[in-house]
PDB file of N, CA and C in Angstrom:
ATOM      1  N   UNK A   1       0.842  -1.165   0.000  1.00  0.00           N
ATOM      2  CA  UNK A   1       0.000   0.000   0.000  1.00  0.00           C
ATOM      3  C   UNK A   1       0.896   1.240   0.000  1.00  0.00           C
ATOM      4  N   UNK A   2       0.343   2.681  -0.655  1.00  0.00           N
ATOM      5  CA  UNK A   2       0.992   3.330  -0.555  1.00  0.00           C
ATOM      6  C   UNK A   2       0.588   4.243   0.277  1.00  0.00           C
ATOM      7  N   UNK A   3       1.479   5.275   0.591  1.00  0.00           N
ATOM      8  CA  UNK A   3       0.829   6.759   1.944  1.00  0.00           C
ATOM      9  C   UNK A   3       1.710   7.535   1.223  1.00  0.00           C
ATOM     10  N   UNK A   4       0.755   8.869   1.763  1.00  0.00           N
ATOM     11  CA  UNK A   4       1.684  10.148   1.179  1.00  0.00           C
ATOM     12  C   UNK A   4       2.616  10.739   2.476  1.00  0.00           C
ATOM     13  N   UNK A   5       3.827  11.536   2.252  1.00  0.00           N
ATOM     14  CA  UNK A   5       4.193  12.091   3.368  1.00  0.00           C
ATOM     15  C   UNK A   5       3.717  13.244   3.579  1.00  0.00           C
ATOM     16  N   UNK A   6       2.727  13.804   5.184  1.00  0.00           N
ATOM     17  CA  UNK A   6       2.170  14.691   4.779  1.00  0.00           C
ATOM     18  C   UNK A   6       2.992  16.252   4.764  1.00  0.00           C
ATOM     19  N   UNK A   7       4.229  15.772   5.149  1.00  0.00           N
ATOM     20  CA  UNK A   7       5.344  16.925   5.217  1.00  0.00           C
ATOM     21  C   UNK A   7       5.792  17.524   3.705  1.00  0.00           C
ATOM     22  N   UNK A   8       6.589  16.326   3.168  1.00  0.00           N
ATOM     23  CA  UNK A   8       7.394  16.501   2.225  1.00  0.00           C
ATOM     24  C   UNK A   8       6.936  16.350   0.806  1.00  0.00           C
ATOM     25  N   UNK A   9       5.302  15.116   1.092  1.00  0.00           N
ATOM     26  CA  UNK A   9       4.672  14.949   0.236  1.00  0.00           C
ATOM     27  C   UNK A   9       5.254  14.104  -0.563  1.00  0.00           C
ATOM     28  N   UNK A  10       6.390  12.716  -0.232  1.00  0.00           N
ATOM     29  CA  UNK A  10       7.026  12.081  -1.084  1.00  0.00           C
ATOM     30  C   UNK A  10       6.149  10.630  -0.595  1.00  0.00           C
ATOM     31  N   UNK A  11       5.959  10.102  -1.469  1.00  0.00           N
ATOM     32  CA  UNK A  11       5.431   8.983  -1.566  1.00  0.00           C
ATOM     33  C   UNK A  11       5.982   7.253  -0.793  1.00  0.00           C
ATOM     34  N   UNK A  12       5.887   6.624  -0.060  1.00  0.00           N
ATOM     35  CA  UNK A  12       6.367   5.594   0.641  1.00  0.00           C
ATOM     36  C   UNK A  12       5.739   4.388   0.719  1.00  0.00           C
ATOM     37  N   UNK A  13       5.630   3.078   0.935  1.00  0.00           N
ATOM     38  CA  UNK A  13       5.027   1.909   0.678  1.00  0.00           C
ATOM     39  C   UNK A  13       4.940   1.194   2.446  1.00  0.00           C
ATOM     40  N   UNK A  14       4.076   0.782   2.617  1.00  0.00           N
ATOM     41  CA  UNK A  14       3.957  -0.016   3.460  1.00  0.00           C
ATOM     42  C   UNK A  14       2.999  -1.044   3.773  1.00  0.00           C
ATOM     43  N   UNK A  15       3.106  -2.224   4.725  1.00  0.00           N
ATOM     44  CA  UNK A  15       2.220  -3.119   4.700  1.00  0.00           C
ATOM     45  C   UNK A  15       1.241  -3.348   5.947  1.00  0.00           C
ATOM     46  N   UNK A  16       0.377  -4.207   6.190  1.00  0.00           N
ATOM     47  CA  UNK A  16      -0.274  -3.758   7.022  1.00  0.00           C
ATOM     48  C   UNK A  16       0.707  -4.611   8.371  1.00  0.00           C
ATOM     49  N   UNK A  17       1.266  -5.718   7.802  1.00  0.00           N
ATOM     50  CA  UNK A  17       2.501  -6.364   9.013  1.00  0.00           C
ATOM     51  C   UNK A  17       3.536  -5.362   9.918  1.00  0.00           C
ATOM     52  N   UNK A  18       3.296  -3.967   9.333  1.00  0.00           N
ATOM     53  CA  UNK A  18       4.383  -3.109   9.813  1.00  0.00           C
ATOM     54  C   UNK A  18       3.981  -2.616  11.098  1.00  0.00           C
ATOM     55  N   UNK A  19       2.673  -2.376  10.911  1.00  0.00           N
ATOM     56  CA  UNK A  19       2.257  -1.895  12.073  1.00  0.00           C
ATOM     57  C   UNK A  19       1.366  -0.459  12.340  1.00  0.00           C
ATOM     58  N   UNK A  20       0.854  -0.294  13.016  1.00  0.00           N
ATOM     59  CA  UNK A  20      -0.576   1.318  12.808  1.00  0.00           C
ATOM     60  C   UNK A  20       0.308   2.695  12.303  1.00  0.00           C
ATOM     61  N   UNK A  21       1.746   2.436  12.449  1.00  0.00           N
ATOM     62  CA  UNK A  21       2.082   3.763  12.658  1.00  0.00           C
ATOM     63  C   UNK A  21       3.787   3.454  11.678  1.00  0.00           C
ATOM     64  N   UNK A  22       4.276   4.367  10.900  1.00  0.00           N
ATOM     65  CA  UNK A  22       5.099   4.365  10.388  1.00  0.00           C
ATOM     66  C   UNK A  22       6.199   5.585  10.380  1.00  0.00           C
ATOM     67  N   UNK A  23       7.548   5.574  10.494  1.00  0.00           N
ATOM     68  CA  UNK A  23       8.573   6.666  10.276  1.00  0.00           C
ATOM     69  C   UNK A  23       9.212   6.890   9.417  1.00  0.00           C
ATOM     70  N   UNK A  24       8.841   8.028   8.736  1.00  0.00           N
ATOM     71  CA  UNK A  24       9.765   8.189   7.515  1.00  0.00           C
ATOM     72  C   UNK A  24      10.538   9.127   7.248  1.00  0.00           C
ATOM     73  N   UNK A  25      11.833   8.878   6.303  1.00  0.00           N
ATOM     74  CA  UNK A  25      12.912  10.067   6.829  1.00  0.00           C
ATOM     75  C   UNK A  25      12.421  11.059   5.330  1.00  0.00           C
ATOM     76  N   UNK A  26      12.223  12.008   5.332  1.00  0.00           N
ATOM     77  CA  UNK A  26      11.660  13.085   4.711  1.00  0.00           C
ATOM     78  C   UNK A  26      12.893  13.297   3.329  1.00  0.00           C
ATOM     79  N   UNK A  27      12.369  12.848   2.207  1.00  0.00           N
ATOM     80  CA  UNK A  27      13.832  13.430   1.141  1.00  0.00           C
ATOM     81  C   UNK A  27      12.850  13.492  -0.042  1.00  0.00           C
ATOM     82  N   UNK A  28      12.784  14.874   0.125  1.00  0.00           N
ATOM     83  CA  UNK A  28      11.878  15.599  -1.078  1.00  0.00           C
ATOM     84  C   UNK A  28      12.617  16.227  -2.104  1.00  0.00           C
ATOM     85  N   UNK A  29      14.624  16.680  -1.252  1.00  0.00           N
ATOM     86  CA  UNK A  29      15.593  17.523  -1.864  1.00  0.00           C
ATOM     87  C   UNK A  29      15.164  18.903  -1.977  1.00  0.00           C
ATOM     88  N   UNK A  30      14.455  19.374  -0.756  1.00  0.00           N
ATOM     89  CA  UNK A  30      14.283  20.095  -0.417  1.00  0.00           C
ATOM     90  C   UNK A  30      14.591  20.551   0.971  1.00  0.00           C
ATOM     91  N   UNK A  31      15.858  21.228   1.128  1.00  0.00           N
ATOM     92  CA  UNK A  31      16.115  21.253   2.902  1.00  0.00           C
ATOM     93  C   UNK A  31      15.479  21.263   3.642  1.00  0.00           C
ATOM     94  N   UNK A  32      14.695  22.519   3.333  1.00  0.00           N
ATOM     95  CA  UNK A  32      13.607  23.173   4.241  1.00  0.00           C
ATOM     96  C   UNK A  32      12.924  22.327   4.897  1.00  0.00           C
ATOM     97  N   UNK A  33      12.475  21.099   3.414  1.00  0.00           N
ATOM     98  CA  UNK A  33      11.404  20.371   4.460  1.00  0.00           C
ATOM     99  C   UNK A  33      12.382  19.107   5.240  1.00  0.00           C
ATOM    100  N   UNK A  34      13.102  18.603   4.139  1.00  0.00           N
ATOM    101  CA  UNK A  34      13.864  17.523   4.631  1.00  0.00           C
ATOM    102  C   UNK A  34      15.368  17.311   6.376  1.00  0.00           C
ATOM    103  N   UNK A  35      15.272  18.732   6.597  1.00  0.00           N
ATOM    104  CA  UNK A  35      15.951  18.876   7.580  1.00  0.00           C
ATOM    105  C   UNK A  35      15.239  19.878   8.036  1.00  0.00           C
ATOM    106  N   UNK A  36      15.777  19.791   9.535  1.00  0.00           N
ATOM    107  CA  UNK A  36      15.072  20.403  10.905  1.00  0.00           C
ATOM    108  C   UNK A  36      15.988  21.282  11.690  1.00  0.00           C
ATOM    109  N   UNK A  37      15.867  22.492  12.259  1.00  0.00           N
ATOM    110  CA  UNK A  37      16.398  23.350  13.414  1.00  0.00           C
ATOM    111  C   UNK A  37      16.400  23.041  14.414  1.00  0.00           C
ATOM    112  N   UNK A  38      17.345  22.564  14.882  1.00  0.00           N
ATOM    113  CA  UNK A  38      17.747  22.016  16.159  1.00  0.00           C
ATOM    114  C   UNK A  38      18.351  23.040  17.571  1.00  0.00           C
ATOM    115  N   UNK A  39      17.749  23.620  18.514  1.00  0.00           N
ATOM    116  CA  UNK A  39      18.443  24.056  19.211  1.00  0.00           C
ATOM    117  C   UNK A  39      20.012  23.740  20.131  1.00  0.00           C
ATOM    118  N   UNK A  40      21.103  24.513  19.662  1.00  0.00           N
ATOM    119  CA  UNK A  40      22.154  23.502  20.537  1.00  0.00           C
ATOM    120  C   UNK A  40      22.249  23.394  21.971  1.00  0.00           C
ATOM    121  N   UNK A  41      22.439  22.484  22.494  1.00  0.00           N
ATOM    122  CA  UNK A  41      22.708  22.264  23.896  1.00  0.00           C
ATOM    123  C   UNK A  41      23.562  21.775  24.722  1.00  0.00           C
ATOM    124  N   UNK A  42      23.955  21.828  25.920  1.00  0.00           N
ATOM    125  CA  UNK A  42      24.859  21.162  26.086  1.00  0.00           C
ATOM    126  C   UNK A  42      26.360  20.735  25.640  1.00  0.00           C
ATOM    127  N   UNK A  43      26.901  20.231  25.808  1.00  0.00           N
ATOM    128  CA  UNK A  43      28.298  19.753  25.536  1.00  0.00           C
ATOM    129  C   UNK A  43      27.798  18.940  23.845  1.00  0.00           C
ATOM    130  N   UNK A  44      28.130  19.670  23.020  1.00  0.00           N
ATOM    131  CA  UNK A  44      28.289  19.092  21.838  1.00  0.00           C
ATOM    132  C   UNK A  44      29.201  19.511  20.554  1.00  0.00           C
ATOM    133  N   UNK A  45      29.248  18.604  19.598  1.00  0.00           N
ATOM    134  CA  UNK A  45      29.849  19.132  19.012  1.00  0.00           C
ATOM    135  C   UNK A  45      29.647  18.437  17.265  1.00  0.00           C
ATOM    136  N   UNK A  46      29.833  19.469  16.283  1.00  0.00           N
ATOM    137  CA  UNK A  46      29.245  19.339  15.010  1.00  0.00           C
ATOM    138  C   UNK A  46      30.427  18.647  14.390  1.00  0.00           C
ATOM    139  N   UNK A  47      29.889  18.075  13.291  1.00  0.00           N
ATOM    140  CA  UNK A  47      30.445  17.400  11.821  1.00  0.00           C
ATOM    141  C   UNK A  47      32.065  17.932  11.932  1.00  0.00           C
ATOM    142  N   UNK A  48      32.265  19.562  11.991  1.00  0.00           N
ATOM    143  CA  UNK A  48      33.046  20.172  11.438  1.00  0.00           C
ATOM    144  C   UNK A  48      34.321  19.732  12.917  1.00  0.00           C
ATOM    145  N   UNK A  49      34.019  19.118  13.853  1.00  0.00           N
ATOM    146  CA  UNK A  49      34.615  19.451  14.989  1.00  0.00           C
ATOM    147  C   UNK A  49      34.661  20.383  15.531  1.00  0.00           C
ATOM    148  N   UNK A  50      33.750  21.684  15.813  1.00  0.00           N
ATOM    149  CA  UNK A  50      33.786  22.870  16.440  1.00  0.00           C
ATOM    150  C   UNK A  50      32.551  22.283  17.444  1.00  0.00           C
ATOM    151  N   UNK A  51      33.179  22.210  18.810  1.00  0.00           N
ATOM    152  CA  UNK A  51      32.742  21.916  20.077  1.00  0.00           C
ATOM    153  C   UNK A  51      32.712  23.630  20.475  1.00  0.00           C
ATOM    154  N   UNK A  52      32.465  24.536  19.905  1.00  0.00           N
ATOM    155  CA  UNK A  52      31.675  26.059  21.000  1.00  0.00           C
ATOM    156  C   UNK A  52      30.044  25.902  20.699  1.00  0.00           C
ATOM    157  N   UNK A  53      29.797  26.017  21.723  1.00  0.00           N
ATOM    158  CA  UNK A  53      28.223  25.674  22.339  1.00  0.00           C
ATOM    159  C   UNK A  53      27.858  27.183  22.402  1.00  0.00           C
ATOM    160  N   UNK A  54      27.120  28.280  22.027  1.00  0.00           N
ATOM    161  CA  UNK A  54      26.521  29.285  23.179  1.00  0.00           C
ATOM    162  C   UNK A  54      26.177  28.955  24.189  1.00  0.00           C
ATOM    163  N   UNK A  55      26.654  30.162  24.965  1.00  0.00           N
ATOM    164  CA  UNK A  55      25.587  30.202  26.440  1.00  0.00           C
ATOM    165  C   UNK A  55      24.523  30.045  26.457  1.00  0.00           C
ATOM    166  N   UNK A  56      23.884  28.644  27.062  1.00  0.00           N
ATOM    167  CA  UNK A  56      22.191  28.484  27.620  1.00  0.00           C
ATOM    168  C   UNK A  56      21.593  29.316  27.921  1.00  0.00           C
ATOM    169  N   UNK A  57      22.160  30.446  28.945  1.00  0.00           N
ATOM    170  CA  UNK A  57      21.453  31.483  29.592  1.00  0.00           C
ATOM    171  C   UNK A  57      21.054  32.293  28.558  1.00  0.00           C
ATOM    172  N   UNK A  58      21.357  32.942  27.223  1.00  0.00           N
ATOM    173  CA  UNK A  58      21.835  33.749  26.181  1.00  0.00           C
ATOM    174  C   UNK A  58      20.605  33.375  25.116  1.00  0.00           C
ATOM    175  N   UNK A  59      20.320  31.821  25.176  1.00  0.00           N
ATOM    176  CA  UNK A  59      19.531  31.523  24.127  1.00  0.00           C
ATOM    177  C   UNK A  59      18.182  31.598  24.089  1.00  0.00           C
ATOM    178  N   UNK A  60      17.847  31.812  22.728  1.00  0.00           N
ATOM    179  CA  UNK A  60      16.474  32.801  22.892  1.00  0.00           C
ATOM    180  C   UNK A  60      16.239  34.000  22.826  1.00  0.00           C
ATOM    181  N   UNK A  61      17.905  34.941  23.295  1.00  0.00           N
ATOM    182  CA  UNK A  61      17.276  36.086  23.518  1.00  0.00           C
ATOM    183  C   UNK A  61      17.388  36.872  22.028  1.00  0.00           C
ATOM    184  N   UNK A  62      16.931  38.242  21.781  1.00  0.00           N
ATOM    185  CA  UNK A  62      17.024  38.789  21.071  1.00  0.00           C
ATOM    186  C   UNK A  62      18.135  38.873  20.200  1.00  0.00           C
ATOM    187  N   UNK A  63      18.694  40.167  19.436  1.00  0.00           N
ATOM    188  CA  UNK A  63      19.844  40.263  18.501  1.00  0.00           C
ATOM    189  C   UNK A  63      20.808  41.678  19.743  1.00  0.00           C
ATOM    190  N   UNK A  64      21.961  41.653  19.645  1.00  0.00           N
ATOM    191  CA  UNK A  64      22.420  42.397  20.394  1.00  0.00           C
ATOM    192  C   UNK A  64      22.522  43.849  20.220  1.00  0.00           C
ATOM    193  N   UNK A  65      22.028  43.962  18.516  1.00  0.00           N
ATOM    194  CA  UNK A  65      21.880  45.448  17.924  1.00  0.00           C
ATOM    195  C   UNK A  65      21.282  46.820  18.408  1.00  0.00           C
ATOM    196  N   UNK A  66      21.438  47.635  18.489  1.00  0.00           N
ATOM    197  CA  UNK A  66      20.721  48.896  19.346  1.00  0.00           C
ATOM    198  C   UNK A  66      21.863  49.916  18.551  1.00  0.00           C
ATOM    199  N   UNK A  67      20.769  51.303  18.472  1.00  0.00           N
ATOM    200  CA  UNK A  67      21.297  52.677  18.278  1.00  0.00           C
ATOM    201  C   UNK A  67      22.091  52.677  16.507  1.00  0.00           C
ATOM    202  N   UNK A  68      23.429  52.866  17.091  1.00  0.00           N
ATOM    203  CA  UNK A  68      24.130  53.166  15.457  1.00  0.00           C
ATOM    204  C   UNK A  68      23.853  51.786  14.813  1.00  0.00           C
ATOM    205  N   UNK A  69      24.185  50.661  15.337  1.00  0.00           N
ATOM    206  CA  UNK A  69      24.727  49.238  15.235  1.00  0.00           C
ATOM    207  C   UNK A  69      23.221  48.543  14.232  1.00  0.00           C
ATOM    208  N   UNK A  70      22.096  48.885  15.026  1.00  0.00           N
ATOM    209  CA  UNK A  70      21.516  48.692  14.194  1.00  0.00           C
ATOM    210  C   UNK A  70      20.515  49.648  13.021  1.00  0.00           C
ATOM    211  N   UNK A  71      20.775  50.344  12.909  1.00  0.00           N
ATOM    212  CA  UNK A  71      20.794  51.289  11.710  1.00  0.00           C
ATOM    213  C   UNK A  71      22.209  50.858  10.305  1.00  0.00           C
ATOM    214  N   UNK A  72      22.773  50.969  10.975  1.00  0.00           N
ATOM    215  CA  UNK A  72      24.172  50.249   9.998  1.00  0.00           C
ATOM    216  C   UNK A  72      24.619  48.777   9.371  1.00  0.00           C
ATOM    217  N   UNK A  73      23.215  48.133  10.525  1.00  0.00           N
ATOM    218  CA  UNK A  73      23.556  46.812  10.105  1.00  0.00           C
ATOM    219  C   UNK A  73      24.778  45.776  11.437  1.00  0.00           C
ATOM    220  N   UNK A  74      25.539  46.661  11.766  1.00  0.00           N
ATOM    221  CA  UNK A  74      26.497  45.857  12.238  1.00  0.00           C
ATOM    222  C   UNK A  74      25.709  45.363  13.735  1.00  0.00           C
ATOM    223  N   UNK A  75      26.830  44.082  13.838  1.00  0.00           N
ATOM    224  CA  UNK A  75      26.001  43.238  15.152  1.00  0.00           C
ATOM    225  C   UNK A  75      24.710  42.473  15.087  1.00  0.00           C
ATOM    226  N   UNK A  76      24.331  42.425  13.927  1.00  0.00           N
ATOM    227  CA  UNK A  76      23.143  41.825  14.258  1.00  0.00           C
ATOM    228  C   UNK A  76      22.843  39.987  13.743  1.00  0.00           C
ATOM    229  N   UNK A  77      22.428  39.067  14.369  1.00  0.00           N
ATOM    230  CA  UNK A  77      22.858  37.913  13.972  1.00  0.00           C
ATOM    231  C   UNK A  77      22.185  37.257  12.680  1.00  0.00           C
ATOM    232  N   UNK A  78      22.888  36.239  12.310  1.00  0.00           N
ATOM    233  CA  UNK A  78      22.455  35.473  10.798  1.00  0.00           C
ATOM    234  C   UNK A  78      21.263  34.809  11.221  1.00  0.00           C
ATOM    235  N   UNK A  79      20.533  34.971  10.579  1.00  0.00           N
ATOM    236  CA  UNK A  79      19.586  33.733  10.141  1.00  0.00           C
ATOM    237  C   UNK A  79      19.037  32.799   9.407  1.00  0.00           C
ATOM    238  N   UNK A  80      19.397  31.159   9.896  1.00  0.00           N
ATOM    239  CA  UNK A  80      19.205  30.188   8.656  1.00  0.00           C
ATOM    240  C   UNK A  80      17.838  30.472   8.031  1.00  0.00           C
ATOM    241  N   UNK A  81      17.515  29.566   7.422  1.00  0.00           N
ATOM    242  CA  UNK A  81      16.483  29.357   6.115  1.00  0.00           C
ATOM    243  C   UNK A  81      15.321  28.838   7.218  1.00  0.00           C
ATOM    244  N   UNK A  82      14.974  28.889   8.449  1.00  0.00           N
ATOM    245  CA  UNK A  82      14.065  28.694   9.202  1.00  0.00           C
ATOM    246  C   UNK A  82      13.615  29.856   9.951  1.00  0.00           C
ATOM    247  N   UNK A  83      14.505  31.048  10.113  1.00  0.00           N
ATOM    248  CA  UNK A  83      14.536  32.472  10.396  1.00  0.00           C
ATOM    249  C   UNK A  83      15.126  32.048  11.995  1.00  0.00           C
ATOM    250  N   UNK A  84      15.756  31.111  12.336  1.00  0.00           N
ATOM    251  CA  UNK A  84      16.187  30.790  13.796  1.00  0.00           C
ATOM    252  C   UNK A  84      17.425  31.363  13.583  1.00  0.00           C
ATOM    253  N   UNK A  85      18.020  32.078  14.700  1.00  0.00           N
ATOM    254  CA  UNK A  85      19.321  32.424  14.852  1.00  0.00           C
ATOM    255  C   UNK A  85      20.351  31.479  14.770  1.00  0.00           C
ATOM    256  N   UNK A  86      21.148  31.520  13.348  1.00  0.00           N
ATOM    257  CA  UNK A  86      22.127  30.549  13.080  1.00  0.00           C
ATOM    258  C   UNK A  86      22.972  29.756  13.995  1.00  0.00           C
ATOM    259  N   UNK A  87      23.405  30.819  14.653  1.00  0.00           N
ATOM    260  CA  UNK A  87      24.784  30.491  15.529  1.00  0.00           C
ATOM    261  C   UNK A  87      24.226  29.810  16.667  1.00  0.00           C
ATOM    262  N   UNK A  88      22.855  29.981  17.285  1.00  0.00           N
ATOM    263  CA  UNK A  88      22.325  28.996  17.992  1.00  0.00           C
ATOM    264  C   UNK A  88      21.564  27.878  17.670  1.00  0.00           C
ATOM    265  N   UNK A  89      21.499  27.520  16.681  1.00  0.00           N
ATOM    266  CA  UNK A  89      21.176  26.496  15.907  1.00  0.00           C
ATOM    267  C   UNK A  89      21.639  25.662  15.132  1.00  0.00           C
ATOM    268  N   UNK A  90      21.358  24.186  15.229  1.00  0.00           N
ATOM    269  CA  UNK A  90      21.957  23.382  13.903  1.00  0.00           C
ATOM    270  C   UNK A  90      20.738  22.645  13.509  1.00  0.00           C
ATOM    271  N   UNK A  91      21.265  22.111  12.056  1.00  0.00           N
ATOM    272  CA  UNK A  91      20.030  20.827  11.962  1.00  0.00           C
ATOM    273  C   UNK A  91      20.622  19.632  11.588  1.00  0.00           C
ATOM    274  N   UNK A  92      19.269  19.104  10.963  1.00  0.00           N
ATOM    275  CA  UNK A  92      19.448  17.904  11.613  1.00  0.00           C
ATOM    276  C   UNK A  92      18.210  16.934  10.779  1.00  0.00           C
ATOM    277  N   UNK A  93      18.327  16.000   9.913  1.00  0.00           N
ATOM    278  CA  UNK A  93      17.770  14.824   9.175  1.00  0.00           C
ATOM    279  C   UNK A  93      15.959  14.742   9.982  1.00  0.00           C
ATOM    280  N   UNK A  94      15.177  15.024   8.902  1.00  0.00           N
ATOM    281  CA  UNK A  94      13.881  15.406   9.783  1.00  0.00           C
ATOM    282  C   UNK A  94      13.030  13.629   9.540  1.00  0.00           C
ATOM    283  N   UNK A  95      12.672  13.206  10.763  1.00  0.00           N
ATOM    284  CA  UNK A  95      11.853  12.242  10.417  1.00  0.00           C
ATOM    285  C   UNK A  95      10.393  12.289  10.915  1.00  0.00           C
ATOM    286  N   UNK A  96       9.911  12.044  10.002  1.00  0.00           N
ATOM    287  CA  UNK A  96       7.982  12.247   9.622  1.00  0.00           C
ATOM    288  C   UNK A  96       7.405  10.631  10.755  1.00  0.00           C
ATOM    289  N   UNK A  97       6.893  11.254  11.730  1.00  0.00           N
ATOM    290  CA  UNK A  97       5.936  10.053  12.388  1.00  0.00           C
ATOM    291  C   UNK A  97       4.961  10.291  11.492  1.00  0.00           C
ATOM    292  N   UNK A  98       4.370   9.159  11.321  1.00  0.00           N
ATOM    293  CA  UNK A  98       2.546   8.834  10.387  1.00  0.00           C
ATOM    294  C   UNK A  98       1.404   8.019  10.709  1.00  0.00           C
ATOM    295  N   UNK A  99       0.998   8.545  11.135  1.00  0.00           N
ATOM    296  CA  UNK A  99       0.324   7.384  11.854  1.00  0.00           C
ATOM    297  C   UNK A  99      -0.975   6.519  10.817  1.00  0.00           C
ATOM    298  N   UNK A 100      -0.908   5.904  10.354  1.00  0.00           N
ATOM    299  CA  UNK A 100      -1.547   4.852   9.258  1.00  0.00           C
ATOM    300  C   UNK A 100      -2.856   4.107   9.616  1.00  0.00           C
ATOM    301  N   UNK A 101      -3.098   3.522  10.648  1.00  0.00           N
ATOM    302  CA  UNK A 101      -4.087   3.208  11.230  1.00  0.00           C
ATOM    303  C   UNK A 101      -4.662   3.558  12.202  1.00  0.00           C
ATOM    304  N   UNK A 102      -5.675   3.009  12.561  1.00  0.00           N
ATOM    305  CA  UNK A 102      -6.672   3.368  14.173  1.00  0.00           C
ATOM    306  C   UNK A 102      -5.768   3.430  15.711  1.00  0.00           C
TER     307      UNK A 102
END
């Protein structure tokens, strides 16, 4: 049988032996949908080997811009393709729960 993904909208097969509910990893080749914004936390560290974490306390808050700084542009932080503040964020392989049956 087939199901649609209702995220990515890519098409997937399953049987009824699988079970009421199915996970699927989202690859439409579309980032946006196919990967996710992850807040960082904790002691971690990315692909690239850069283990700097922001400050917990820090996250969430606004952009640090005020007065000249932000009129000019300067200071103010990036934002990925989710509008989340880059530098506190990574992503991350998005997988679609579905639930298929009763």
């Amino acid at each position: 049988m087939m199901k649609e993904c209702p995220r990515c909208h890519q098409m997937f097969s399953w049987t009824p032996s699988m079970g009421k509910d199915y996970v699927h990893r989202c690859n439409s080749g579309k980032e946006v949908l196919d990967k996710e914004p992850v807040l960082k936390t904790g002691d971690w560290t990315d692909y690239t080997g850069n283990g700097k974490v922001p400050n917990p306390q820090f996250q969430g808050a606004g952009t640090r811009a005020s007065g000249k700084a932000l009129i000019s542009g300067e200071n103010i932080n990036k934002l990925n393709k989710w509008g989340k503040i880059d530098k506190l964020y990574r992503t991350r392989q998005h997988y679609e729960y579905v639930k298929i049956g009763d």
